[in-house]
N, C-alpha and C. Protein backbone atom coordinates (compact mmCIF):
# COMPACT_ATOMS: atom_id res chain seq x y z
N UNK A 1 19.38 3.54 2.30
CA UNK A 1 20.31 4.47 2.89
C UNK A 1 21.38 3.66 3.59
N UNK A 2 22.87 3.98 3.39
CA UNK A 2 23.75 3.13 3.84
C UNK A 2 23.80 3.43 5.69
N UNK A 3 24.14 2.62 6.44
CA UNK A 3 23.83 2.74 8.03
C UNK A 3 24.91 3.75 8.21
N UNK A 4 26.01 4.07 7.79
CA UNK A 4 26.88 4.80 8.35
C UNK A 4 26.06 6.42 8.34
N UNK A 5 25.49 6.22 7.68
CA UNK A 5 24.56 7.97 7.05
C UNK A 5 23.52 8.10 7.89
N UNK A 6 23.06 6.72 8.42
CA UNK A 6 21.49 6.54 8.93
C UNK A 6 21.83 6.86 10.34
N UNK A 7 23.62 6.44 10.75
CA UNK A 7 23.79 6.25 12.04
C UNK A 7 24.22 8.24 12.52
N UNK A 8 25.13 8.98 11.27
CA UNK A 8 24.77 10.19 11.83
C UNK A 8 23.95 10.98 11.68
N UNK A 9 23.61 10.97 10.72
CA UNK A 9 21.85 11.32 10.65
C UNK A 9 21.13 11.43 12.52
N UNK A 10 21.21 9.97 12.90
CA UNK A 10 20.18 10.03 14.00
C UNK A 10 21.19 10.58 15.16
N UNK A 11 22.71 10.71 15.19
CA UNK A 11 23.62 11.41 16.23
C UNK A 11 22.85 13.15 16.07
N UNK A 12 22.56 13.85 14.28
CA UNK A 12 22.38 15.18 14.59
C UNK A 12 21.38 15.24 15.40
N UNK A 13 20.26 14.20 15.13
CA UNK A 13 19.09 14.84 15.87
C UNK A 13 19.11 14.56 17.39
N UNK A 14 19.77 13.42 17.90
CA UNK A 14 19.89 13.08 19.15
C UNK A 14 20.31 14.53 19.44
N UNK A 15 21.71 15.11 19.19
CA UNK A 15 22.57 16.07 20.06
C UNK A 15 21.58 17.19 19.39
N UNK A 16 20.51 17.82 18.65
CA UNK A 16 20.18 19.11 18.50
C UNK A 16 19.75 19.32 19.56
N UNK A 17 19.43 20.94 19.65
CA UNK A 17 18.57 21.96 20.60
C UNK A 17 17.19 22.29 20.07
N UNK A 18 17.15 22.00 18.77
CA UNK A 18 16.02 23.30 18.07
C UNK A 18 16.24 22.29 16.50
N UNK A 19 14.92 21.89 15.76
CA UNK A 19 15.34 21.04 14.29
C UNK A 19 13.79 21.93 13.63
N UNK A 20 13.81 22.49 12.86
CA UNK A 20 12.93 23.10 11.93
C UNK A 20 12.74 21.92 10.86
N UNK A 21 11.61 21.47 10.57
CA UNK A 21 10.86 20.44 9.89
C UNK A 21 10.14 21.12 8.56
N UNK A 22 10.59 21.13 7.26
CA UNK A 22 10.14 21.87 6.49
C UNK A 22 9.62 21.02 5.27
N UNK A 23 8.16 20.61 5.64
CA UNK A 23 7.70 19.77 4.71
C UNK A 23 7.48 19.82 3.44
N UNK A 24 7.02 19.34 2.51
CA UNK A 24 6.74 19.56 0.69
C UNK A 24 6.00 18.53 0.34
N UNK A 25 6.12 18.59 -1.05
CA UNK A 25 5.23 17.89 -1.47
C UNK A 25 5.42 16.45 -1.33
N UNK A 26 6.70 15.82 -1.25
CA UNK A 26 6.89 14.59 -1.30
C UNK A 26 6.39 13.84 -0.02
N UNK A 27 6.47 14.71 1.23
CA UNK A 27 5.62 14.28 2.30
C UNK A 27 4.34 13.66 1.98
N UNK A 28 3.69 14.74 1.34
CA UNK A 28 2.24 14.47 0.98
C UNK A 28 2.22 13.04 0.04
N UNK A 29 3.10 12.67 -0.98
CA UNK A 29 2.85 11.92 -1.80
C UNK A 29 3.49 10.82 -0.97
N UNK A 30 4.34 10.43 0.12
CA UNK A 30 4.66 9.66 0.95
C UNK A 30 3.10 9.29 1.73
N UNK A 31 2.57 10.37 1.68
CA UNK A 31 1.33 10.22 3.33
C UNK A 31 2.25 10.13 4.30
N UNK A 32 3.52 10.65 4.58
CA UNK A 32 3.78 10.64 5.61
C UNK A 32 3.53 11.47 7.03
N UNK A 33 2.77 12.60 7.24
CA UNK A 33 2.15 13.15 7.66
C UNK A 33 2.07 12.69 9.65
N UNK A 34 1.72 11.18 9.23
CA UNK A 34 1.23 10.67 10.67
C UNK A 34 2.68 10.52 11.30
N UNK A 35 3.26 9.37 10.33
CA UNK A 35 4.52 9.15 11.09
C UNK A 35 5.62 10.29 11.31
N UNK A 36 5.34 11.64 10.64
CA UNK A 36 6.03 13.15 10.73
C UNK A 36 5.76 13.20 12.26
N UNK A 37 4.59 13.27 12.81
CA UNK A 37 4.17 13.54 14.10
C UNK A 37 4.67 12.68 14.98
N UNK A 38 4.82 11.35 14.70
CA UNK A 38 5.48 10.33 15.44
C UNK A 38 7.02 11.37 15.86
N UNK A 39 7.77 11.45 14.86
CA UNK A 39 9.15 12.08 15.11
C UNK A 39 8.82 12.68 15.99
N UNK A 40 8.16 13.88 15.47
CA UNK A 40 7.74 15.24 16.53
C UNK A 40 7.76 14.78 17.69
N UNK A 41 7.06 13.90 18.26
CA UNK A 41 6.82 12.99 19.44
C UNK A 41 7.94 13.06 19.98
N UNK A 42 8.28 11.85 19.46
CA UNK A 42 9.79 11.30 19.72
C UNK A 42 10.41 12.77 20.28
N UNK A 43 11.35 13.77 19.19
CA UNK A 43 11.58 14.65 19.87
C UNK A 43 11.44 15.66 20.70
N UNK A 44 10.15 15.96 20.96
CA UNK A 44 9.96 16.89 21.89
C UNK A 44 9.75 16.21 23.09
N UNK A 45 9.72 14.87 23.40
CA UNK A 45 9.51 14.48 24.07
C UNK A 45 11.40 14.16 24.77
N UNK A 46 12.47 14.42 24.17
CA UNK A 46 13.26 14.28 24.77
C UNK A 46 13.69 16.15 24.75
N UNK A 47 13.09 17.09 25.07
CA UNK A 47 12.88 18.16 25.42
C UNK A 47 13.95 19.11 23.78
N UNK A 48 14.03 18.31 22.68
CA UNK A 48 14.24 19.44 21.83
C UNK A 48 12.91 20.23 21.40
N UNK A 49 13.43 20.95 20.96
CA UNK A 49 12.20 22.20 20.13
C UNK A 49 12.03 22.33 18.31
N UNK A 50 11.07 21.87 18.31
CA UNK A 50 10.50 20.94 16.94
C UNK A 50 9.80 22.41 16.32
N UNK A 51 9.74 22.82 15.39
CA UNK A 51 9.27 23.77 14.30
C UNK A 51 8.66 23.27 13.14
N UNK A 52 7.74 23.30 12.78
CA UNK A 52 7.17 23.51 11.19
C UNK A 52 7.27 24.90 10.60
N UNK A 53 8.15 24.38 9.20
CA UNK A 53 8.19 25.96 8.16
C UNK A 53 7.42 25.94 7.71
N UNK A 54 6.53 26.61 7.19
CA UNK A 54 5.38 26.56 6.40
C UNK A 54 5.56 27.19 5.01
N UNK A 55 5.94 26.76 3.86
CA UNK A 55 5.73 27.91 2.76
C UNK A 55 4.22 27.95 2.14
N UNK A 56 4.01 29.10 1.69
CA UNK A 56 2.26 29.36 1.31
C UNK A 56 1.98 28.51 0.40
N UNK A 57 3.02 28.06 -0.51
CA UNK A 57 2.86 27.72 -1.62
C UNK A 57 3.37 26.04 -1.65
N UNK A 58 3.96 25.61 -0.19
CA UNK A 58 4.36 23.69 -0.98
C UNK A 58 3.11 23.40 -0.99
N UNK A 59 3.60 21.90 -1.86
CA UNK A 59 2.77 21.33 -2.28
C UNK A 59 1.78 21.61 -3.61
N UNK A 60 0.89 21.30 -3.53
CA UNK A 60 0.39 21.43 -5.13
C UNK A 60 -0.82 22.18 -5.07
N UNK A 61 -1.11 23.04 -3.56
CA UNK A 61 -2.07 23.96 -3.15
C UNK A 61 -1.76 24.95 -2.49
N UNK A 62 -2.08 25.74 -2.14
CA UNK A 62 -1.19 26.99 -1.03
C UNK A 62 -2.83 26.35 0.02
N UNK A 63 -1.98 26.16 1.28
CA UNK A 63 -1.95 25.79 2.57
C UNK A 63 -2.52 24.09 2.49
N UNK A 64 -1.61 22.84 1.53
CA UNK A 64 -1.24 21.77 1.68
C UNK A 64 -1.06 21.72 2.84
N UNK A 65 0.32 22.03 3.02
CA UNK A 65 0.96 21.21 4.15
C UNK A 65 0.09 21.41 5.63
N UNK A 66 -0.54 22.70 5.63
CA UNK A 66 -1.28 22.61 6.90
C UNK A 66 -2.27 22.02 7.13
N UNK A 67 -2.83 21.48 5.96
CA UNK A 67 -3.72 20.85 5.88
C UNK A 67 -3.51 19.06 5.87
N UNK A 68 -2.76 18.87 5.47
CA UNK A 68 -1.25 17.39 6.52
C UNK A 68 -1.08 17.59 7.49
N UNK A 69 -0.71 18.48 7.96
CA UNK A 69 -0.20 18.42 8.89
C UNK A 69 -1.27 18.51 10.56
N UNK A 70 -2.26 19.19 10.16
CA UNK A 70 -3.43 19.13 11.02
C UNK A 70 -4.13 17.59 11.21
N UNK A 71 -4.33 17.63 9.91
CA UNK A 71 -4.88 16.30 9.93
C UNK A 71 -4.10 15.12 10.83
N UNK A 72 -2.62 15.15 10.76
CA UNK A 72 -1.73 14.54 12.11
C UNK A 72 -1.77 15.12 13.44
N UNK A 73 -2.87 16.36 13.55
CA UNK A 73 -2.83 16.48 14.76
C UNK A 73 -1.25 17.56 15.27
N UNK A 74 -0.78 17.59 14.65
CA UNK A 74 0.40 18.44 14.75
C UNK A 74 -0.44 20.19 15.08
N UNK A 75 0.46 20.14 16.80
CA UNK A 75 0.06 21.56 17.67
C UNK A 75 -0.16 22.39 15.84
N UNK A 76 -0.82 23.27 15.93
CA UNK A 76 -1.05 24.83 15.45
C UNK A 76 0.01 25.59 15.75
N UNK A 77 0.64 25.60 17.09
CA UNK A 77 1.28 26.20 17.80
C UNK A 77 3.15 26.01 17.12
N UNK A 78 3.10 24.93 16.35
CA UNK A 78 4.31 24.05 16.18
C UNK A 78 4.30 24.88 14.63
N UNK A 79 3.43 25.52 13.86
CA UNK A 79 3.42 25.39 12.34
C UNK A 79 4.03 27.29 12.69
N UNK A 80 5.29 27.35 11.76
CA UNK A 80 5.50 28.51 11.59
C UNK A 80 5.37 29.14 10.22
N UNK A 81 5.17 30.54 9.57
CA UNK A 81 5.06 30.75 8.77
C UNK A 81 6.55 30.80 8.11
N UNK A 82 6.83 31.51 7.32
CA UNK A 82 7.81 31.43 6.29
C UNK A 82 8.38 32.76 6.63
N UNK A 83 8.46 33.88 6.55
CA UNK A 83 8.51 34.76 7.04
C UNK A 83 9.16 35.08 8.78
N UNK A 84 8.15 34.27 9.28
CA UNK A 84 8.67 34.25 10.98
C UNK A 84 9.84 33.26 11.36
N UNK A 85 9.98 32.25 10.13
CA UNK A 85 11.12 31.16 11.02
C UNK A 85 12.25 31.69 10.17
N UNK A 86 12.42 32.33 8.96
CA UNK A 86 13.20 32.60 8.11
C UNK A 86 14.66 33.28 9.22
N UNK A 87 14.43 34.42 10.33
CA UNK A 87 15.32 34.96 11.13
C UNK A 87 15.80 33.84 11.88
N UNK A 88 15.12 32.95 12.37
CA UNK A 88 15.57 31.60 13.39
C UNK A 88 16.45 30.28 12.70
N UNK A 89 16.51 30.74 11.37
CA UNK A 89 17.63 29.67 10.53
C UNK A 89 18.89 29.29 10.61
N UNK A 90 19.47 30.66 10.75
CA UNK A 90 21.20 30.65 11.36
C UNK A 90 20.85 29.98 12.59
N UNK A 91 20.34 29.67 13.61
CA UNK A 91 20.78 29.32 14.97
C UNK A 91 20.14 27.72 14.84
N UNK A 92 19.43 27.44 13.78
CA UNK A 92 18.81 25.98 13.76
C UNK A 92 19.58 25.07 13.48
N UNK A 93 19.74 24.45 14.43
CA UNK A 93 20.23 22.70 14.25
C UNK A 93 20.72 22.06 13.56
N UNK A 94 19.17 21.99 13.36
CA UNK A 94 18.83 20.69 11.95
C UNK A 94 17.64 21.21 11.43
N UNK A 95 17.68 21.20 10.33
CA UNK A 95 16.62 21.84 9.03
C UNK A 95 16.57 20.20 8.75
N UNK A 96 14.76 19.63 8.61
CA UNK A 96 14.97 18.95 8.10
C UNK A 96 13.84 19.09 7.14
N UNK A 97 14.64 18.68 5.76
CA UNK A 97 13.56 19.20 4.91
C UNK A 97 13.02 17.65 4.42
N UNK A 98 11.36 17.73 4.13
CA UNK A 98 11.09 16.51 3.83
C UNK A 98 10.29 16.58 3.18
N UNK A 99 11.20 16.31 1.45
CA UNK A 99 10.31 16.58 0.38
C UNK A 99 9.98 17.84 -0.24
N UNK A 100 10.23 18.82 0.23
CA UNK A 100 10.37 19.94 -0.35
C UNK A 100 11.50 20.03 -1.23
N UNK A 101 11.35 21.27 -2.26
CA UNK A 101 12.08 21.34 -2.86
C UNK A 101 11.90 22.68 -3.84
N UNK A 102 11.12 23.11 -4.44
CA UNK A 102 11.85 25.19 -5.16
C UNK A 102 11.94 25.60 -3.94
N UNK A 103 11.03 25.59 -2.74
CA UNK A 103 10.72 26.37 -1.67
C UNK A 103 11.70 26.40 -0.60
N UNK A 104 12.71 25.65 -1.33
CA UNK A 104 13.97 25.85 -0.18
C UNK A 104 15.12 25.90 -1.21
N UNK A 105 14.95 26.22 -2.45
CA UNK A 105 15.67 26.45 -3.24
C UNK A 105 16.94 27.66 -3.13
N UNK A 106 18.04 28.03 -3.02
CA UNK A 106 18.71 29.27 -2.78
C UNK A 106 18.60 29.73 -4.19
N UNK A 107 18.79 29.16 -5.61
CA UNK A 107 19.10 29.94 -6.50
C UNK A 107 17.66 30.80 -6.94
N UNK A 108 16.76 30.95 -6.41
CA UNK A 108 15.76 31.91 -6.22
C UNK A 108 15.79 33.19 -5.68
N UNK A 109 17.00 33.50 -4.94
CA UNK A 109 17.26 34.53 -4.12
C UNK A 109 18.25 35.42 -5.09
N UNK A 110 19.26 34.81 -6.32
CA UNK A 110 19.75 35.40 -7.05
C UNK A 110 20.01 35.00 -8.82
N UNK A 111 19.46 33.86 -8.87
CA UNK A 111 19.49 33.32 -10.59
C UNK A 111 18.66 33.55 -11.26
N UNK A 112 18.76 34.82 -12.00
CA UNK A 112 17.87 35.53 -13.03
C UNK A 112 17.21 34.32 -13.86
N UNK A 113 17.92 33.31 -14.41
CA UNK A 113 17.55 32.63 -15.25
C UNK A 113 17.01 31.44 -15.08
N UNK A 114 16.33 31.77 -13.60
CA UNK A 114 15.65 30.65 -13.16
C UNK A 114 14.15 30.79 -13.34
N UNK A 115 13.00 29.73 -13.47
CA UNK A 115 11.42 30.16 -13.33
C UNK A 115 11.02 30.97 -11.57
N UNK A 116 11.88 30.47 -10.67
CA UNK A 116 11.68 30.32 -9.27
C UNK A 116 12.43 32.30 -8.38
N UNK A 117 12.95 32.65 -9.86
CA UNK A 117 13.79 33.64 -9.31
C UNK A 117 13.05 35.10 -8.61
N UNK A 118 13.24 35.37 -7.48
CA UNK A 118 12.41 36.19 -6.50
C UNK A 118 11.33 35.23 -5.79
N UNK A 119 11.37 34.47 -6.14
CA UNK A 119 10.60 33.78 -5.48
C UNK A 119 10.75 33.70 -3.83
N UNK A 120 10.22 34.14 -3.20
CA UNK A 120 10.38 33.48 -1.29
C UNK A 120 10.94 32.33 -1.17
N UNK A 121 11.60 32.25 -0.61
CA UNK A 121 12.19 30.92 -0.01
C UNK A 121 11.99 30.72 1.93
N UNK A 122 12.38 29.32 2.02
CA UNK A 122 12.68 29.19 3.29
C UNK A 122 14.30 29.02 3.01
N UNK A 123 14.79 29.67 4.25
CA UNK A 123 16.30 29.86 4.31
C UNK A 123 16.59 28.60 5.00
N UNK A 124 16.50 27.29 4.34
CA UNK A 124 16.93 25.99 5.11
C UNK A 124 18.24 25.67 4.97
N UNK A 125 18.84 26.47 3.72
CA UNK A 125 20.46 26.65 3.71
C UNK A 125 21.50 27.07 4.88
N UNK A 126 20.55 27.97 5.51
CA UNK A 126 21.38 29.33 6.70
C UNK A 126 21.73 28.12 7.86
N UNK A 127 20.55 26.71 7.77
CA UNK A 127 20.83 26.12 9.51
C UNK A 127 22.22 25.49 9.69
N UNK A 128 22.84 25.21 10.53
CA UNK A 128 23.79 24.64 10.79
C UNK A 128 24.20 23.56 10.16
N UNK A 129 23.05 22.19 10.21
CA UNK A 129 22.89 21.70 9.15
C UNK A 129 21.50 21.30 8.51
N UNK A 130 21.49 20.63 7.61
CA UNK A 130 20.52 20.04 6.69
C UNK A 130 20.54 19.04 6.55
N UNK A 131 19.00 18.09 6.65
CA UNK A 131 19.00 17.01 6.42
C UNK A 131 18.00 16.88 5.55
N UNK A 132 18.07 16.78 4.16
CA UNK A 132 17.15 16.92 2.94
C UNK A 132 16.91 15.39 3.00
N UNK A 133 15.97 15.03 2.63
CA UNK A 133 15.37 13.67 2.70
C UNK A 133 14.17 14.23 1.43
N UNK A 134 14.69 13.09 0.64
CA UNK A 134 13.70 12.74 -0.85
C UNK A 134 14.08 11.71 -1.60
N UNK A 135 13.02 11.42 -2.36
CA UNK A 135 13.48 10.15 -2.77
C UNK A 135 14.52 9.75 -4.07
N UNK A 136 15.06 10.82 -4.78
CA UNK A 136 15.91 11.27 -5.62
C UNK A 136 16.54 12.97 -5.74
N UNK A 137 17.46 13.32 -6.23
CA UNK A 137 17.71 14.54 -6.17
C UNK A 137 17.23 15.22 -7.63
N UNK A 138 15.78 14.41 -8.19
CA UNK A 138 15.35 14.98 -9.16
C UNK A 138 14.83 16.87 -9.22
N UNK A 139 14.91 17.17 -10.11
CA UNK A 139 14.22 18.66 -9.99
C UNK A 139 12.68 19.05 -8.91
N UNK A 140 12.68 19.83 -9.07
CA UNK A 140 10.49 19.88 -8.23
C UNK A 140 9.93 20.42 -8.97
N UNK A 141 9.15 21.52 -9.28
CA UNK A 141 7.82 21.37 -10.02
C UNK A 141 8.57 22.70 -11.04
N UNK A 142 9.44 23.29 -10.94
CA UNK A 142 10.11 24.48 -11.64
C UNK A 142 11.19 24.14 -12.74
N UNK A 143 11.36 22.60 -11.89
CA UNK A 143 11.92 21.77 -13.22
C UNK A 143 14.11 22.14 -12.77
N UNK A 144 14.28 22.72 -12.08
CA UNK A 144 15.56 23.11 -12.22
C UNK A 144 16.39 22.45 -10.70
N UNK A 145 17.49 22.26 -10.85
CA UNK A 145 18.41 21.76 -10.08
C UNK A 145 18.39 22.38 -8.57
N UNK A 146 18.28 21.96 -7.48
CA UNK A 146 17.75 22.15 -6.29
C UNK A 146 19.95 22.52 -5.61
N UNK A 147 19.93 23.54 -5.62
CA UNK A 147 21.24 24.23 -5.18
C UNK A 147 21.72 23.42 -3.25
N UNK A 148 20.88 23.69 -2.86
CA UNK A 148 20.40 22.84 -1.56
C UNK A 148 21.29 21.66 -1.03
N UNK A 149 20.99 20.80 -2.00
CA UNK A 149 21.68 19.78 -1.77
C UNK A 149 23.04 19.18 -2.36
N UNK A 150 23.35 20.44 -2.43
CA UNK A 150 25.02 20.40 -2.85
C UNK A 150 25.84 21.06 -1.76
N UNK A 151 24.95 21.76 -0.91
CA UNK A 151 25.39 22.82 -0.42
C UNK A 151 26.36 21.58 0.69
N UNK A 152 27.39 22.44 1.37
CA UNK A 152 28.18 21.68 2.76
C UNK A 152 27.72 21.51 3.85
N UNK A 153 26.44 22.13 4.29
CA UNK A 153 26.49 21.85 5.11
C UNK A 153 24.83 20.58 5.23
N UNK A 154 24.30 20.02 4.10
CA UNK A 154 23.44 19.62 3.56
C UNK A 154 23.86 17.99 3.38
N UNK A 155 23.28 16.71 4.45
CA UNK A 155 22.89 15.79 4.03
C UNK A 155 22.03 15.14 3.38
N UNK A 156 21.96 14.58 2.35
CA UNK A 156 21.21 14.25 1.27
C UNK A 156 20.39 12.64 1.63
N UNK A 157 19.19 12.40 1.81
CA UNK A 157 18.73 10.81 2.87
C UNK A 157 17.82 10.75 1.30
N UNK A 158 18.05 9.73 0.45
CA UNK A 158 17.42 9.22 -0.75
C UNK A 158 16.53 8.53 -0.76
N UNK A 159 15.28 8.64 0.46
CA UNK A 159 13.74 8.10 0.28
C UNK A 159 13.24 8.80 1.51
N UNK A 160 12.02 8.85 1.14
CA UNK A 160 11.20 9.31 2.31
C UNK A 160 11.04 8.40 3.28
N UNK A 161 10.71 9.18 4.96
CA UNK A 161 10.65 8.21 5.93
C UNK A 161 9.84 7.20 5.71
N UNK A 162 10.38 6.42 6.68
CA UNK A 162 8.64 5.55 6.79
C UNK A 162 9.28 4.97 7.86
N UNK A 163 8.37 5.13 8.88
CA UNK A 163 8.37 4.71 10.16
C UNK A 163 7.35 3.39 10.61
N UNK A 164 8.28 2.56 11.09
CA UNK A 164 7.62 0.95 11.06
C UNK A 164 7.43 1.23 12.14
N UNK A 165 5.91 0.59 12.83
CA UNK A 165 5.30 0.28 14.40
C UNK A 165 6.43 -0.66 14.71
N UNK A 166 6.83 -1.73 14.19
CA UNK A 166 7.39 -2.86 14.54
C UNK A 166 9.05 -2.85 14.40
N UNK A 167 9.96 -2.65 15.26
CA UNK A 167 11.70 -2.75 15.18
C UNK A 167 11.99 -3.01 16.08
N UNK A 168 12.92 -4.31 15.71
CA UNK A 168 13.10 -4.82 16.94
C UNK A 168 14.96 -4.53 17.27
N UNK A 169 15.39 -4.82 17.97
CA UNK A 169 16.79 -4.55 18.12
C UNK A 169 17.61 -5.43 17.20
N UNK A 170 17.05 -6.33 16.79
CA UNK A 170 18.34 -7.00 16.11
C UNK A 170 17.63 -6.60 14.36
N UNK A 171 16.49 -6.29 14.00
CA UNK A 171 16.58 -4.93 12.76
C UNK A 171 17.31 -3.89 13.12
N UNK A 172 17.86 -3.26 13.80
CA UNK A 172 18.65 -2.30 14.26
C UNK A 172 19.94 -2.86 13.90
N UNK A 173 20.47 -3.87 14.98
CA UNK A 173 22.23 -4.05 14.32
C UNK A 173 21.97 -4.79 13.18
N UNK A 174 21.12 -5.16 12.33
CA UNK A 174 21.47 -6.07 10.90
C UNK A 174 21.40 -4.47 10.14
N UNK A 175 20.70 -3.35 10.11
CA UNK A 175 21.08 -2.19 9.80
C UNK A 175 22.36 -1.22 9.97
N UNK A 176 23.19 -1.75 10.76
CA UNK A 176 24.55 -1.09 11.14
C UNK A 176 24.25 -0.66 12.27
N UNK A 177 23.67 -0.76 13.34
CA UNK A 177 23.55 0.23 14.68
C UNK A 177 24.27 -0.90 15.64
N UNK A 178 24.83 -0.19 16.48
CA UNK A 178 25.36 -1.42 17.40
C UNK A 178 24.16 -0.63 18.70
N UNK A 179 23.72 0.54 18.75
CA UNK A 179 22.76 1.18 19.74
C UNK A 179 22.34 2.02 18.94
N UNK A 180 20.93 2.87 19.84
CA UNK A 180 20.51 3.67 19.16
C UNK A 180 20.07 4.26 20.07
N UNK A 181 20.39 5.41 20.86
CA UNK A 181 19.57 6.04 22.19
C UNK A 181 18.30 7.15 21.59
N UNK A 182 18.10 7.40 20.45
CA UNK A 182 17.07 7.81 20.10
C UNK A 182 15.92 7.00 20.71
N UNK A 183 14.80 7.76 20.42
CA UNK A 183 13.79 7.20 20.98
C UNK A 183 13.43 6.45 19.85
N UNK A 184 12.47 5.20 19.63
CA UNK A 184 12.21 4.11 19.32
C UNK A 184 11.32 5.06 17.48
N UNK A 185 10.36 5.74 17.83
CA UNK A 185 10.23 6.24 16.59
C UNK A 185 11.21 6.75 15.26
N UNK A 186 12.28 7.59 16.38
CA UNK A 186 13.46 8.28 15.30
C UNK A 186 14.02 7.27 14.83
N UNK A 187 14.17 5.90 15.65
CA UNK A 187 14.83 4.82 15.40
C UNK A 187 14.59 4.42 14.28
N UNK A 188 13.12 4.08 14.07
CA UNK A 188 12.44 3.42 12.85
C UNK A 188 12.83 4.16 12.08
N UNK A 189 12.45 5.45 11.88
CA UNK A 189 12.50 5.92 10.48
C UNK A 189 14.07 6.19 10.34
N UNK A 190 15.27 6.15 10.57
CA UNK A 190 16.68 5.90 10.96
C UNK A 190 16.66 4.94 10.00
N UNK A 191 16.33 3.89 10.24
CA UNK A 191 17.07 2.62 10.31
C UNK A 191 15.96 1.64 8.72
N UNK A 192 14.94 2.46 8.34
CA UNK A 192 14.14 1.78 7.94
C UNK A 192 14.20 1.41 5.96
N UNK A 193 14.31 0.49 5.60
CA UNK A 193 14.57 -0.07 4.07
C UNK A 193 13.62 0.57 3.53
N UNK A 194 14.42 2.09 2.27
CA UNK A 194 13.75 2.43 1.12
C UNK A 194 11.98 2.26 1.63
């Protein structure tokens, strides 16, 4: 990820109020799960308000992700359904989607000629912005072009996190940061090589 992307990337989440975290399958095939919670950390600990979307269906089981996501220990309290966060989208932040992909699909809501069409979605389009993070903008399991990440108001981060225990400040400016007032977790996964 080039630093100029990595560097606003970590400005949205510094300045949000509210970032809805809408995991998928690529999480799971990352195992990123633990270091997901690390973020969480990180941010709620500088008093934003952290959300999990839940769709019934990511992943390659209906209730995957809660089942990741528990396993990190991630509050119960933090996991929203699909349904309940869907109204709280327009006023969200930062949508960050990680690894998901039909389930935040928009052309489900009106492309007849899609496999995915009527399908539920999470409205990760509606937030202010988007920060889609995957490791290509390949199709997901429906096979068809993810509308999402074309959209304007939608940054596109081309690998999954991975959050290093170990960064030191001068991995930081050889990455492009001259600072980083994020907290030291957001940092890592910010700043961290493919």
């Amino acid at each position: 990820m080039e630093a100029g992307k990595r560097r606003g990337s970590a400005q949205l989440l510094e300045q949000a109020r509210n970032v809805v975290i809408i995991p998928g399958y690529g999480m799971a095939v990352a195992q990123a799960q633990h270091k997901v919670r690390e973020l969480y950390d990180a941010l709620t600990k500088r008093g934003v308000t952290v959300k999990f979307a839940i769709h019934p269906v990511a992943g390659r089981m209906p209730g995957h992700m809660n089942v990741l996501l528990a396993e990190a220990n991630i509050p119960y309290s933090a996991l929203v359904e699909m349904d309940e966060i869907n109204p709280e989208m327009p006023q969200t932040d930062v949508a960050l989607v990680l690894g998901a992909n039909d389930v935040v699909n928009p052309a489900a809501r009106y492309n007849k000629g899609t496999p995915i069409y009527g399908m539920p979605i999470i409205d990760a389009d509606k937030a202010k912005t988007v920060l889609a993070v995957k490791r290509s903008k390949n199709p997901g399991f429906a096979g068809i072009d993810n509308e999402l990440y074309v959209g304007d108001n939608t940054w596109m981060l081309f690998e999954m996190p991975k959050l290093y225990s170990e960064t030191s400040s001068n991995n930081l400016a050889a990455a492009g940061f001259t600072r980083c007032d994020l907290p030291s977790a957001v940092c890592r996964w910010l700043t961290a090589d493919g």
